[in-house]
N, C-alpha and C. Protein backbone atom coordinates (compact mmCIF):
# COMPACT_ATOMS: atom_id res chain seq x y z
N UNK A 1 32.83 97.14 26.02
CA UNK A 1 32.63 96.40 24.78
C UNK A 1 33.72 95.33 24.60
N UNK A 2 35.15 95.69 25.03
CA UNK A 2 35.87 94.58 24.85
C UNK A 2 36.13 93.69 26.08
N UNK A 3 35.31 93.84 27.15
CA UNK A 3 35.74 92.93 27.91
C UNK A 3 34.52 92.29 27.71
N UNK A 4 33.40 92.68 27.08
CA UNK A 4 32.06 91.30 26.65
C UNK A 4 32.40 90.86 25.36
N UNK A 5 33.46 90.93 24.39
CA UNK A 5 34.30 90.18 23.64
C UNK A 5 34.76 89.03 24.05
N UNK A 6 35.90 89.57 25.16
CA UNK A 6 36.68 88.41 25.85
C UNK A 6 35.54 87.50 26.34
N UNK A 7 34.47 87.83 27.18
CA UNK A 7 33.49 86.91 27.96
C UNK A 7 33.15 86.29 26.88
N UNK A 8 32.84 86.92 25.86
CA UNK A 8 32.14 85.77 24.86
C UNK A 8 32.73 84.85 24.79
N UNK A 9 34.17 85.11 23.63
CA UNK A 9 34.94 84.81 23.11
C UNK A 9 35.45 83.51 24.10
N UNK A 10 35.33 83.94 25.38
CA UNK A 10 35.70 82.65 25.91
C UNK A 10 34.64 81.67 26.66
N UNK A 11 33.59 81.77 27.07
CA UNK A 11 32.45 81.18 27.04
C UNK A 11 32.15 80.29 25.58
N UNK A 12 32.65 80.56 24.58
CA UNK A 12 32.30 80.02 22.88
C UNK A 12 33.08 78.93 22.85
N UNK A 13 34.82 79.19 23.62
CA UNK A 13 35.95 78.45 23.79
C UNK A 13 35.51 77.03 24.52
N UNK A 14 34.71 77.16 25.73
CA UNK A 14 34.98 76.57 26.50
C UNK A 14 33.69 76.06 26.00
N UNK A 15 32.36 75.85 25.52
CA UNK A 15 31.50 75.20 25.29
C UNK A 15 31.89 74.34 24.09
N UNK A 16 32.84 74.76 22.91
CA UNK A 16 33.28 73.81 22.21
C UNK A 16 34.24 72.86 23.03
N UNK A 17 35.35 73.01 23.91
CA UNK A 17 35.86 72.18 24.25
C UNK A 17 35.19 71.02 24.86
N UNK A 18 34.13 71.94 25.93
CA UNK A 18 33.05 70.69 26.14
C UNK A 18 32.79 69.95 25.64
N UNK A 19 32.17 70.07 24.59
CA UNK A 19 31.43 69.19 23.41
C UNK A 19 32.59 68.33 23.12
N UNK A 20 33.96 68.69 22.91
CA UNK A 20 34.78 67.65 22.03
C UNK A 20 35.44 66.77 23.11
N UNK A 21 35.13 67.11 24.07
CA UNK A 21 36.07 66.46 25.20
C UNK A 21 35.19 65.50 25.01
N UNK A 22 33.58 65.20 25.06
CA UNK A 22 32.97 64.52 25.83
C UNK A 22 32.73 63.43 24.53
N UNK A 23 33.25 63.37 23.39
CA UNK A 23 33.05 62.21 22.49
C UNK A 23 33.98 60.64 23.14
N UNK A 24 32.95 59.77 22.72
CA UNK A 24 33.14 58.72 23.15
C UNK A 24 34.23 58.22 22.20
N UNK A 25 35.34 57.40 22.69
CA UNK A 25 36.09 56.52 21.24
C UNK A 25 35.59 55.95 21.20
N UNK A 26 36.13 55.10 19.68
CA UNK A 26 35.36 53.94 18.68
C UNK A 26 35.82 52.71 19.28
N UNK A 27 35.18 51.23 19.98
CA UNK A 27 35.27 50.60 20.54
C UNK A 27 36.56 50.02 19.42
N UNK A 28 37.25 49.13 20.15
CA UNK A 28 38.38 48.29 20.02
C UNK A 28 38.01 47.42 18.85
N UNK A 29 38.03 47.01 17.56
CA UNK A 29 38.55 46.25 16.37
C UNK A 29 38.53 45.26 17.16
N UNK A 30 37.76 44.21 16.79
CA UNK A 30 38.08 42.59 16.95
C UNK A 30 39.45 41.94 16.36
N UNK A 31 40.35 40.91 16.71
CA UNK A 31 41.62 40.65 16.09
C UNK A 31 41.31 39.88 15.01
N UNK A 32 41.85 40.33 13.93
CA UNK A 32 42.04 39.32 12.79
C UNK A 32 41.57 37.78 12.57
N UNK A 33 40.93 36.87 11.61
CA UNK A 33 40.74 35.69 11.91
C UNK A 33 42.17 34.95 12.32
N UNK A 34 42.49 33.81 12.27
CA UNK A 34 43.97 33.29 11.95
C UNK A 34 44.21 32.96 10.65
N UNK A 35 45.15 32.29 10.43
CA UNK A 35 45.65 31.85 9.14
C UNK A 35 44.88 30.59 8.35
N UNK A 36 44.44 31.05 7.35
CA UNK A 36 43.85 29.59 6.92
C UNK A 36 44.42 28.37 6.85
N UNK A 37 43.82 27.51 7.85
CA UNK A 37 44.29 25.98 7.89
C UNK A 37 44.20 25.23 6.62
N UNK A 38 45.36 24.30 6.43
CA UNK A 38 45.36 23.80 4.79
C UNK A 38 44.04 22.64 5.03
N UNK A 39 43.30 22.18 4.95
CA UNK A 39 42.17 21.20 4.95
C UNK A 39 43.04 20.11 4.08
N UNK A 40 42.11 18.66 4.35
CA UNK A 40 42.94 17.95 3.50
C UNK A 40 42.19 17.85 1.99
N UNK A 41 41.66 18.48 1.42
CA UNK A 41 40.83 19.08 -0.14
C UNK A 41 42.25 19.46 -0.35
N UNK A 42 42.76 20.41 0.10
CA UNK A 42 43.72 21.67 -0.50
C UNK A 42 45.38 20.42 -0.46
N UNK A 43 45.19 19.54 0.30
CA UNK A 43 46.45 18.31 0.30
C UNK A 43 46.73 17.68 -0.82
N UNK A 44 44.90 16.88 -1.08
CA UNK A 44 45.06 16.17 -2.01
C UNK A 44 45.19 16.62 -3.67
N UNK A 45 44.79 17.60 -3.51
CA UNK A 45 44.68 18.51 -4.73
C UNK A 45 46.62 19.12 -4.98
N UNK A 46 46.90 19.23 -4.41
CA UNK A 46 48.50 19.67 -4.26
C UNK A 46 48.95 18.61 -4.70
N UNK A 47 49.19 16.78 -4.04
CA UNK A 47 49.18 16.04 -4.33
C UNK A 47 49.27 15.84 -5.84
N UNK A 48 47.64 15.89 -6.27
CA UNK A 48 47.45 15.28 -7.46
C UNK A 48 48.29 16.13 -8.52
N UNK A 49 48.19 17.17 -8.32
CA UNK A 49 49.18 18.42 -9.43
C UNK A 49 50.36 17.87 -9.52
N UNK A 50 51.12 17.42 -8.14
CA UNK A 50 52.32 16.92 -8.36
C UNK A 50 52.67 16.05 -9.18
N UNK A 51 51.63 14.96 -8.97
CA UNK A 51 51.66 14.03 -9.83
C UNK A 51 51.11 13.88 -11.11
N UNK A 52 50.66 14.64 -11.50
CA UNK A 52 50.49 15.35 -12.98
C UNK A 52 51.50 16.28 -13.60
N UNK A 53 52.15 16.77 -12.98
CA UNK A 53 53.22 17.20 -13.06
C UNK A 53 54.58 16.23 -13.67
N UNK A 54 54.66 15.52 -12.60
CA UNK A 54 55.58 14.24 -13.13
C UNK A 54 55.37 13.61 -14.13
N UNK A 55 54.23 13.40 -14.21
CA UNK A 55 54.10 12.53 -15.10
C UNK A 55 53.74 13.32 -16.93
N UNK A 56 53.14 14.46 -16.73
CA UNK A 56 53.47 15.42 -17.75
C UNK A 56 55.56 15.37 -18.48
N UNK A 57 56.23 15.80 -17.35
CA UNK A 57 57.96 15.52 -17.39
C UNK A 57 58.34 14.31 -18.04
N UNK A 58 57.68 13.15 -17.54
CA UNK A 58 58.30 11.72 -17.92
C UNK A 58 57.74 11.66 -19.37
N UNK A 59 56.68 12.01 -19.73
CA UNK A 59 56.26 12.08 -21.46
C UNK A 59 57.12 12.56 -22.18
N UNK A 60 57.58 14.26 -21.62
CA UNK A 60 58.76 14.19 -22.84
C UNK A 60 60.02 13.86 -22.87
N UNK A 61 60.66 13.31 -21.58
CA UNK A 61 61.79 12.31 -22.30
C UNK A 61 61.18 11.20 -22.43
């Protein structure tokens, strides 16, 4: 009786290991986009703030 324990017991062992050995990994993550390039929209707009800016300053002195 206890040595068809052990047989089980390890026949049970070794069919789970099977199973987990044989999972595939999760393919490799593509890399990140890059950094967003400033376009020249995002220039002129910087630009114009600036100069709304200034010229907001020069009003109150």
């Amino acid at each position: 009786m206890k040595k068809r324990n052990y047989i089980l017991l390890f026949l049970v062992v070794t069919v789970v290991f099977m199973g987990h050995s044989q999972i595939v990994p999760p393919p490799v993550p593509p890399p990140p986009p890059p950094g967003i390039p400033i376009d020249s929209g995002s220039i002129f707009l910087l630009i114009a703030g600036l100069f709304y800016g200034v010229k907001k300053i020069k009003r109150k002195f």
